[in-house]
Protein backbone atom coordinates (compact mmCIF):
# COMPACT_ATOMS: atom_id res chain seq x y z
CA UNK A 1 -35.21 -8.41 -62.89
CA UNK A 2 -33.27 -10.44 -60.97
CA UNK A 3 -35.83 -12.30 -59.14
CA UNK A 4 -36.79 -13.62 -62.97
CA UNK A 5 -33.10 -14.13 -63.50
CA UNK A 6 -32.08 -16.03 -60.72
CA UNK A 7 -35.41 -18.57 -61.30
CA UNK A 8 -34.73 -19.04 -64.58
CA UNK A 9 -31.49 -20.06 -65.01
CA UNK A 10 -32.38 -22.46 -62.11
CA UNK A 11 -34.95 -23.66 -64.14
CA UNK A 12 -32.82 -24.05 -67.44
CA UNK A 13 -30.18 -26.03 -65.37
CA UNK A 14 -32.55 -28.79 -64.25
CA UNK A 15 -34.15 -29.24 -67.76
CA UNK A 16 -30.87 -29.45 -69.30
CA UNK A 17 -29.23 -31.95 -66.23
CA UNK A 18 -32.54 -34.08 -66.89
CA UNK A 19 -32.34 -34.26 -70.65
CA UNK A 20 -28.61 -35.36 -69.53
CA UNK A 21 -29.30 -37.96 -67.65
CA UNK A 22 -32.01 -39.08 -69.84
CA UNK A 23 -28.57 -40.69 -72.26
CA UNK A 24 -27.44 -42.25 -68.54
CA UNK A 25 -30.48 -43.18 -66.95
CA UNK A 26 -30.15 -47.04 -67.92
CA UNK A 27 -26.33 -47.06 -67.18
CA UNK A 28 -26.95 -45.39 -63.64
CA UNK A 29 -29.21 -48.49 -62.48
CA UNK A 30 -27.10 -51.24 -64.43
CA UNK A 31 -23.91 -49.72 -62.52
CA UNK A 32 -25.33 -48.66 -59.47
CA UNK A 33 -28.46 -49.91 -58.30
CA UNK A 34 -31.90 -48.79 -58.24
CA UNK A 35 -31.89 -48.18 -54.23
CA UNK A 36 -29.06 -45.92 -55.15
CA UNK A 37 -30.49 -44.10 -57.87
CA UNK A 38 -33.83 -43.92 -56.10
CA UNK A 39 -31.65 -42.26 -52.90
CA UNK A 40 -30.01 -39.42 -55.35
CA UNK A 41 -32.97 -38.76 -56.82
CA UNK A 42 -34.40 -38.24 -53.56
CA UNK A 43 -31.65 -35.73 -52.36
CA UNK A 44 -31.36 -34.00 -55.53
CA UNK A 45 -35.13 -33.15 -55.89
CA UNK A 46 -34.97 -31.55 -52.20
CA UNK A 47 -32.06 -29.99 -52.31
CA UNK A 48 -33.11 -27.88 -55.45
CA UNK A 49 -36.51 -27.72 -53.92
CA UNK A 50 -35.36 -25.79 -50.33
CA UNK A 51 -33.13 -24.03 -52.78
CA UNK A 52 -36.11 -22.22 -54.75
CA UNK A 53 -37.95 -22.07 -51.15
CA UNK A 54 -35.43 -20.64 -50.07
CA UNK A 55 -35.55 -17.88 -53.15
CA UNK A 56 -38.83 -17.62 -52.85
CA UNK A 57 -38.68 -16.28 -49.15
CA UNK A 58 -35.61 -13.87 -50.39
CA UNK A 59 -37.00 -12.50 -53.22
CA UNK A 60 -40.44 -12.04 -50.72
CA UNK A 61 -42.67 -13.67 -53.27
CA UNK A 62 -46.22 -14.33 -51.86
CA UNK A 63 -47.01 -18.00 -51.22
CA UNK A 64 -50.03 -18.01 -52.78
CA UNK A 65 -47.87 -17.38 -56.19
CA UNK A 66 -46.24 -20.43 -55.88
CA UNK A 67 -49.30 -22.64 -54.82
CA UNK A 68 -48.42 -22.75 -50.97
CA UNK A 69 -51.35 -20.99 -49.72
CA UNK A 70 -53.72 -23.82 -47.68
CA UNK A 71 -57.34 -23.20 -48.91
CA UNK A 72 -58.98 -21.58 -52.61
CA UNK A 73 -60.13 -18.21 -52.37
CA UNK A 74 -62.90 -18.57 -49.96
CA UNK A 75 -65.28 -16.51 -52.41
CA UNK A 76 -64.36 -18.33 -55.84
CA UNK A 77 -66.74 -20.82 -56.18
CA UNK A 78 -64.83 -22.08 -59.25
CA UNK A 79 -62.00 -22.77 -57.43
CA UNK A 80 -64.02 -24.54 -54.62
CA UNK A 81 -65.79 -26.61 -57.03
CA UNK A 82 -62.30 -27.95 -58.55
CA UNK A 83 -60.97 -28.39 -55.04
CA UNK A 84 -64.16 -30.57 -54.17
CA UNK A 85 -63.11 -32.53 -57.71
CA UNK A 86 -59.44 -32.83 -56.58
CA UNK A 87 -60.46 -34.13 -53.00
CA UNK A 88 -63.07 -36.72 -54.86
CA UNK A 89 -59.83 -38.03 -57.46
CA UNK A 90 -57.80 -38.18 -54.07
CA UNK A 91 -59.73 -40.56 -52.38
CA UNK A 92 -60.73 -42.72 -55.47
CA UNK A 93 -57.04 -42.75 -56.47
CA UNK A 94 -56.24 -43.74 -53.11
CA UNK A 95 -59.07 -46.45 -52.51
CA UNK A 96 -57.41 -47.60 -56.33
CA UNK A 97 -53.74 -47.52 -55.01
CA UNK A 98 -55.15 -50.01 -51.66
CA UNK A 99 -56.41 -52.33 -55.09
CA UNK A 100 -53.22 -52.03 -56.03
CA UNK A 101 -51.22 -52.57 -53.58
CA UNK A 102 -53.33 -55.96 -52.47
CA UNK A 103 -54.40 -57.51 -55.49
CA UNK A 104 -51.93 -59.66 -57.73
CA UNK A 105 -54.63 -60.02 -59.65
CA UNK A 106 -55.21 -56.55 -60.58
CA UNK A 107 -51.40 -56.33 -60.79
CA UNK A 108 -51.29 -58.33 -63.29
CA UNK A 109 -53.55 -56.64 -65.57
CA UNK A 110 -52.25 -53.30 -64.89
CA UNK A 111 -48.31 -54.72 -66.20
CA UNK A 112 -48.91 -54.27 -69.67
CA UNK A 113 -49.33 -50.71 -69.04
CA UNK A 114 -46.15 -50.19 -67.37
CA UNK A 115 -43.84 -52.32 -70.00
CA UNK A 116 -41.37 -49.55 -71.28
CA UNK A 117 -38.07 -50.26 -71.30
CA UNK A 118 -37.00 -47.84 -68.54
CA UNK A 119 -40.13 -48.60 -66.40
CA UNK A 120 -38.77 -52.48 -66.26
CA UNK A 121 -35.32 -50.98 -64.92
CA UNK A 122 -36.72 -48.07 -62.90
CA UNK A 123 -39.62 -49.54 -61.37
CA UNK A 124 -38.64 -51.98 -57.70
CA UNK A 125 -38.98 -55.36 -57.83
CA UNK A 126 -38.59 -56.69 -54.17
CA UNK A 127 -39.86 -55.80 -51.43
CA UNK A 128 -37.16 -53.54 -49.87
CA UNK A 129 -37.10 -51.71 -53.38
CA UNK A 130 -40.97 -50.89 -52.97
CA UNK A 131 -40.45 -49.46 -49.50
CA UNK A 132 -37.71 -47.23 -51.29
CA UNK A 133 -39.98 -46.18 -53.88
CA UNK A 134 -42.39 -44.94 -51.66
CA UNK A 135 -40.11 -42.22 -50.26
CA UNK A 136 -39.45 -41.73 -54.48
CA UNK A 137 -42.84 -41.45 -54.70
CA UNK A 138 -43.33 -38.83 -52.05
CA UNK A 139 -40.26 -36.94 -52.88
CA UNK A 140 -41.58 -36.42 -56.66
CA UNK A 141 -45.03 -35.47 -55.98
CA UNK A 142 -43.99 -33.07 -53.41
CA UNK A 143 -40.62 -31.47 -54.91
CA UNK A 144 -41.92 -31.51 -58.88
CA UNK A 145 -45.32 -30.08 -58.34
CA UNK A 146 -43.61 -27.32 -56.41
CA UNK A 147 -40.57 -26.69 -59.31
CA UNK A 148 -43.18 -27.24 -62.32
CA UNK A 149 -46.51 -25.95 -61.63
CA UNK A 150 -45.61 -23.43 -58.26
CA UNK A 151 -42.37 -22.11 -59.40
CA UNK A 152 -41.88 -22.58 -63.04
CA UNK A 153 -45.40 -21.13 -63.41
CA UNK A 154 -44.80 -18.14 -61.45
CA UNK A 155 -41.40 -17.49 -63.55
CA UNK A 156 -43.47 -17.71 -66.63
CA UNK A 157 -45.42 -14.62 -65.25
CA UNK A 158 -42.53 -12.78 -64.80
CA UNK A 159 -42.37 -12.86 -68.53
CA UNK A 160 -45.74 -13.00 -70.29
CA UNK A 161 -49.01 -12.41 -69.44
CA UNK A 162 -50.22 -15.76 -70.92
CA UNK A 163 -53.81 -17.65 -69.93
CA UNK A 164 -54.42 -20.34 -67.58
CA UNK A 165 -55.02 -22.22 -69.83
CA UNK A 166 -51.58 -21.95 -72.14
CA UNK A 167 -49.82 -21.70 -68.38
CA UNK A 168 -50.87 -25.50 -68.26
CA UNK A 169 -49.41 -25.97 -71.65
CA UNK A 170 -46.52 -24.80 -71.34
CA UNK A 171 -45.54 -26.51 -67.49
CA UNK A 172 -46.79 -29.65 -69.49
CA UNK A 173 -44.60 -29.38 -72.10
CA UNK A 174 -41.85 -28.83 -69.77
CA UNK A 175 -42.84 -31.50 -67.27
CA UNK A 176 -42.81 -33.82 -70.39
CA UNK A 177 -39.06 -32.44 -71.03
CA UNK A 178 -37.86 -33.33 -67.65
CA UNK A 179 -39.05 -36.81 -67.90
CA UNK A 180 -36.99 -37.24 -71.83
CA UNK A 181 -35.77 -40.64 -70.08
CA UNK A 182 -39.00 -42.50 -70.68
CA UNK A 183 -38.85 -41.87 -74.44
CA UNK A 184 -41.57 -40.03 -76.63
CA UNK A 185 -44.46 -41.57 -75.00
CA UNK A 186 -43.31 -41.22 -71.28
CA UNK A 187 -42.64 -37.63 -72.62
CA UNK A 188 -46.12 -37.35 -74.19
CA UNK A 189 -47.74 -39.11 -70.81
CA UNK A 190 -45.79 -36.90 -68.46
CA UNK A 191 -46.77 -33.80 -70.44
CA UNK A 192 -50.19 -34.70 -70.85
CA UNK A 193 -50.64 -35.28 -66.83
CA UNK A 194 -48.67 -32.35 -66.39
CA UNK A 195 -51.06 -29.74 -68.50
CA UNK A 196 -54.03 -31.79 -66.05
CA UNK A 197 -52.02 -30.75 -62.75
CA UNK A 198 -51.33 -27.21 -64.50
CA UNK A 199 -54.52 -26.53 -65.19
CA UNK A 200 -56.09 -28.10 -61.86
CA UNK A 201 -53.82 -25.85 -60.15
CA UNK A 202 -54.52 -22.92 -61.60
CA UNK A 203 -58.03 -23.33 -61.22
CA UNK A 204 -57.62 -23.80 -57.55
CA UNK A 205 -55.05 -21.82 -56.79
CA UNK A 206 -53.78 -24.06 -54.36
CA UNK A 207 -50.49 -27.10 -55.05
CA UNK A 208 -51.18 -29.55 -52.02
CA UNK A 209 -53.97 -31.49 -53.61
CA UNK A 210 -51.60 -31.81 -56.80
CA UNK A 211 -49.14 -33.24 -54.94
CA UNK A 212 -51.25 -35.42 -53.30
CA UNK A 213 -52.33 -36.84 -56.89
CA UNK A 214 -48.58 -37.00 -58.10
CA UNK A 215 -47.44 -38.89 -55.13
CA UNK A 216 -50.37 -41.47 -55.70
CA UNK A 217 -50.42 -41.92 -59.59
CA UNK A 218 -46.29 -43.04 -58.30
CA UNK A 219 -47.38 -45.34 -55.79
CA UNK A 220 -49.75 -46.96 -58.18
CA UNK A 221 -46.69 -48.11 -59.65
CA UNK A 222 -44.40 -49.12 -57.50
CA UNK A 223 -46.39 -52.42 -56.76
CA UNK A 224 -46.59 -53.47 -60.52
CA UNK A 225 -43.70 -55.37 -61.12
CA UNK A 226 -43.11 -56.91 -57.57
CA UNK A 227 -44.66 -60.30 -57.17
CA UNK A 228 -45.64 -60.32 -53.56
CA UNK A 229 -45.62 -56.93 -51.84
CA UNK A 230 -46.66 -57.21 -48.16
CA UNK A 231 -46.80 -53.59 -46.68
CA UNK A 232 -48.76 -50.39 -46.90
């Protein structure tokens, strides 16, 4: 009981501190900077993050319940053939983020994609400001797959016996939640990825590959808006 407690008002707090900061978001990079909002976000994600790890070893919860466990279930073919998939989107999502990274032409293309009001603010624009976003990028795919499909899933467990499938959903729908500063269709993006990486997840049974995903679909981005971005 108090293992579902503890996660869940942990849980609560940092949907409720994001849909907060979702009214400040604009104000915080006007007033401070985005190097300095990209360096609290970076110590706020980890802190909570070796927090819940740090739960997770109290409360002895088994890693494989939170997505830390290294390989699938060496006799579920299922999840071997969606870890195959989820090795095969890493390395075309990487080969895309090299595309990326070297091609103002394809930059170009991709920046009507990424025109939101709070991607033109968020999102770096020189060169030191990319570098910084890569250690953003990094920090969210590692610290929010962990909080929103490995822990946040597991807590739902605690409480219902729900499918894989509505598991997804409902991490989506949070995942969505937590990202309320990029307005209904970040929210609807978000979400939608989110239920992807849920249900990917679950299928596998295993969170690095997510992560590896997250932290590329952010790189992709951090490119888009700088005019001549030089390193890897």
């Amino acid at each position: 009981m108090l293992e579902r407690i503890v996660f869940t008002v942990i849980l609560a707090y940092l949907l409720i501190i994001q849909l907060f900061n979702a009214r400040l978001m604009k104000s915080m990079i006007t007033s401070l900077g985005r190097g300095r909002v990209y360096e609290e976000s970076i110590k706020s994600a980890w802190g909570l993050s070796l927090l819940l790890l740090a739960l997770v070893f109290l409360f002895d919860v088994p890693f494989e319940a939170v997505g830390l466990a290294f390989m699938p279930d060496a006799a579920d073919e299922r999840a071997w053939n969606y870890f195959v998939f989820s090795c095969v989107l890493m390395g075309s999502l990487f080969v895309f983020y090299l595309s990326v990274l070297t091609s103002e032409r394809l930059r170009q293309r991709l920046r009507p994609h990424y025109e939101l009001e709070i991607e033109k603010v968020l999102l770096p624009r020189t060169n030191e400001e990319a570098k910084a976003w890569k250690a953003v990028s990094f920090t969210a795919g590692i610290t929010e797959e962990f909080i929103f499909r490995g822990v946040l899933i597991y807590t739902v467990t605690l409480y219902v016996d729900f499918s894989d499938v509505w598991l997804a959903l409902v991490s989506g729908a949070l995942f969505g939640v937590a990202h309320a500063y990029q307005g209904v269709r970040g929210v609807v993006v978000t979400g939608s990825v989110g239920f992807l990486f849920g249900f990917l997840f679950l299928a596998m049974g295993v969170l690095w590959p997510i992560m590896i995903l997250h932290v590329l679909l952010d790189l992709v981005a951090g490119p888009i808006h700088v005019d001549e971005p030089k390193t890897l």
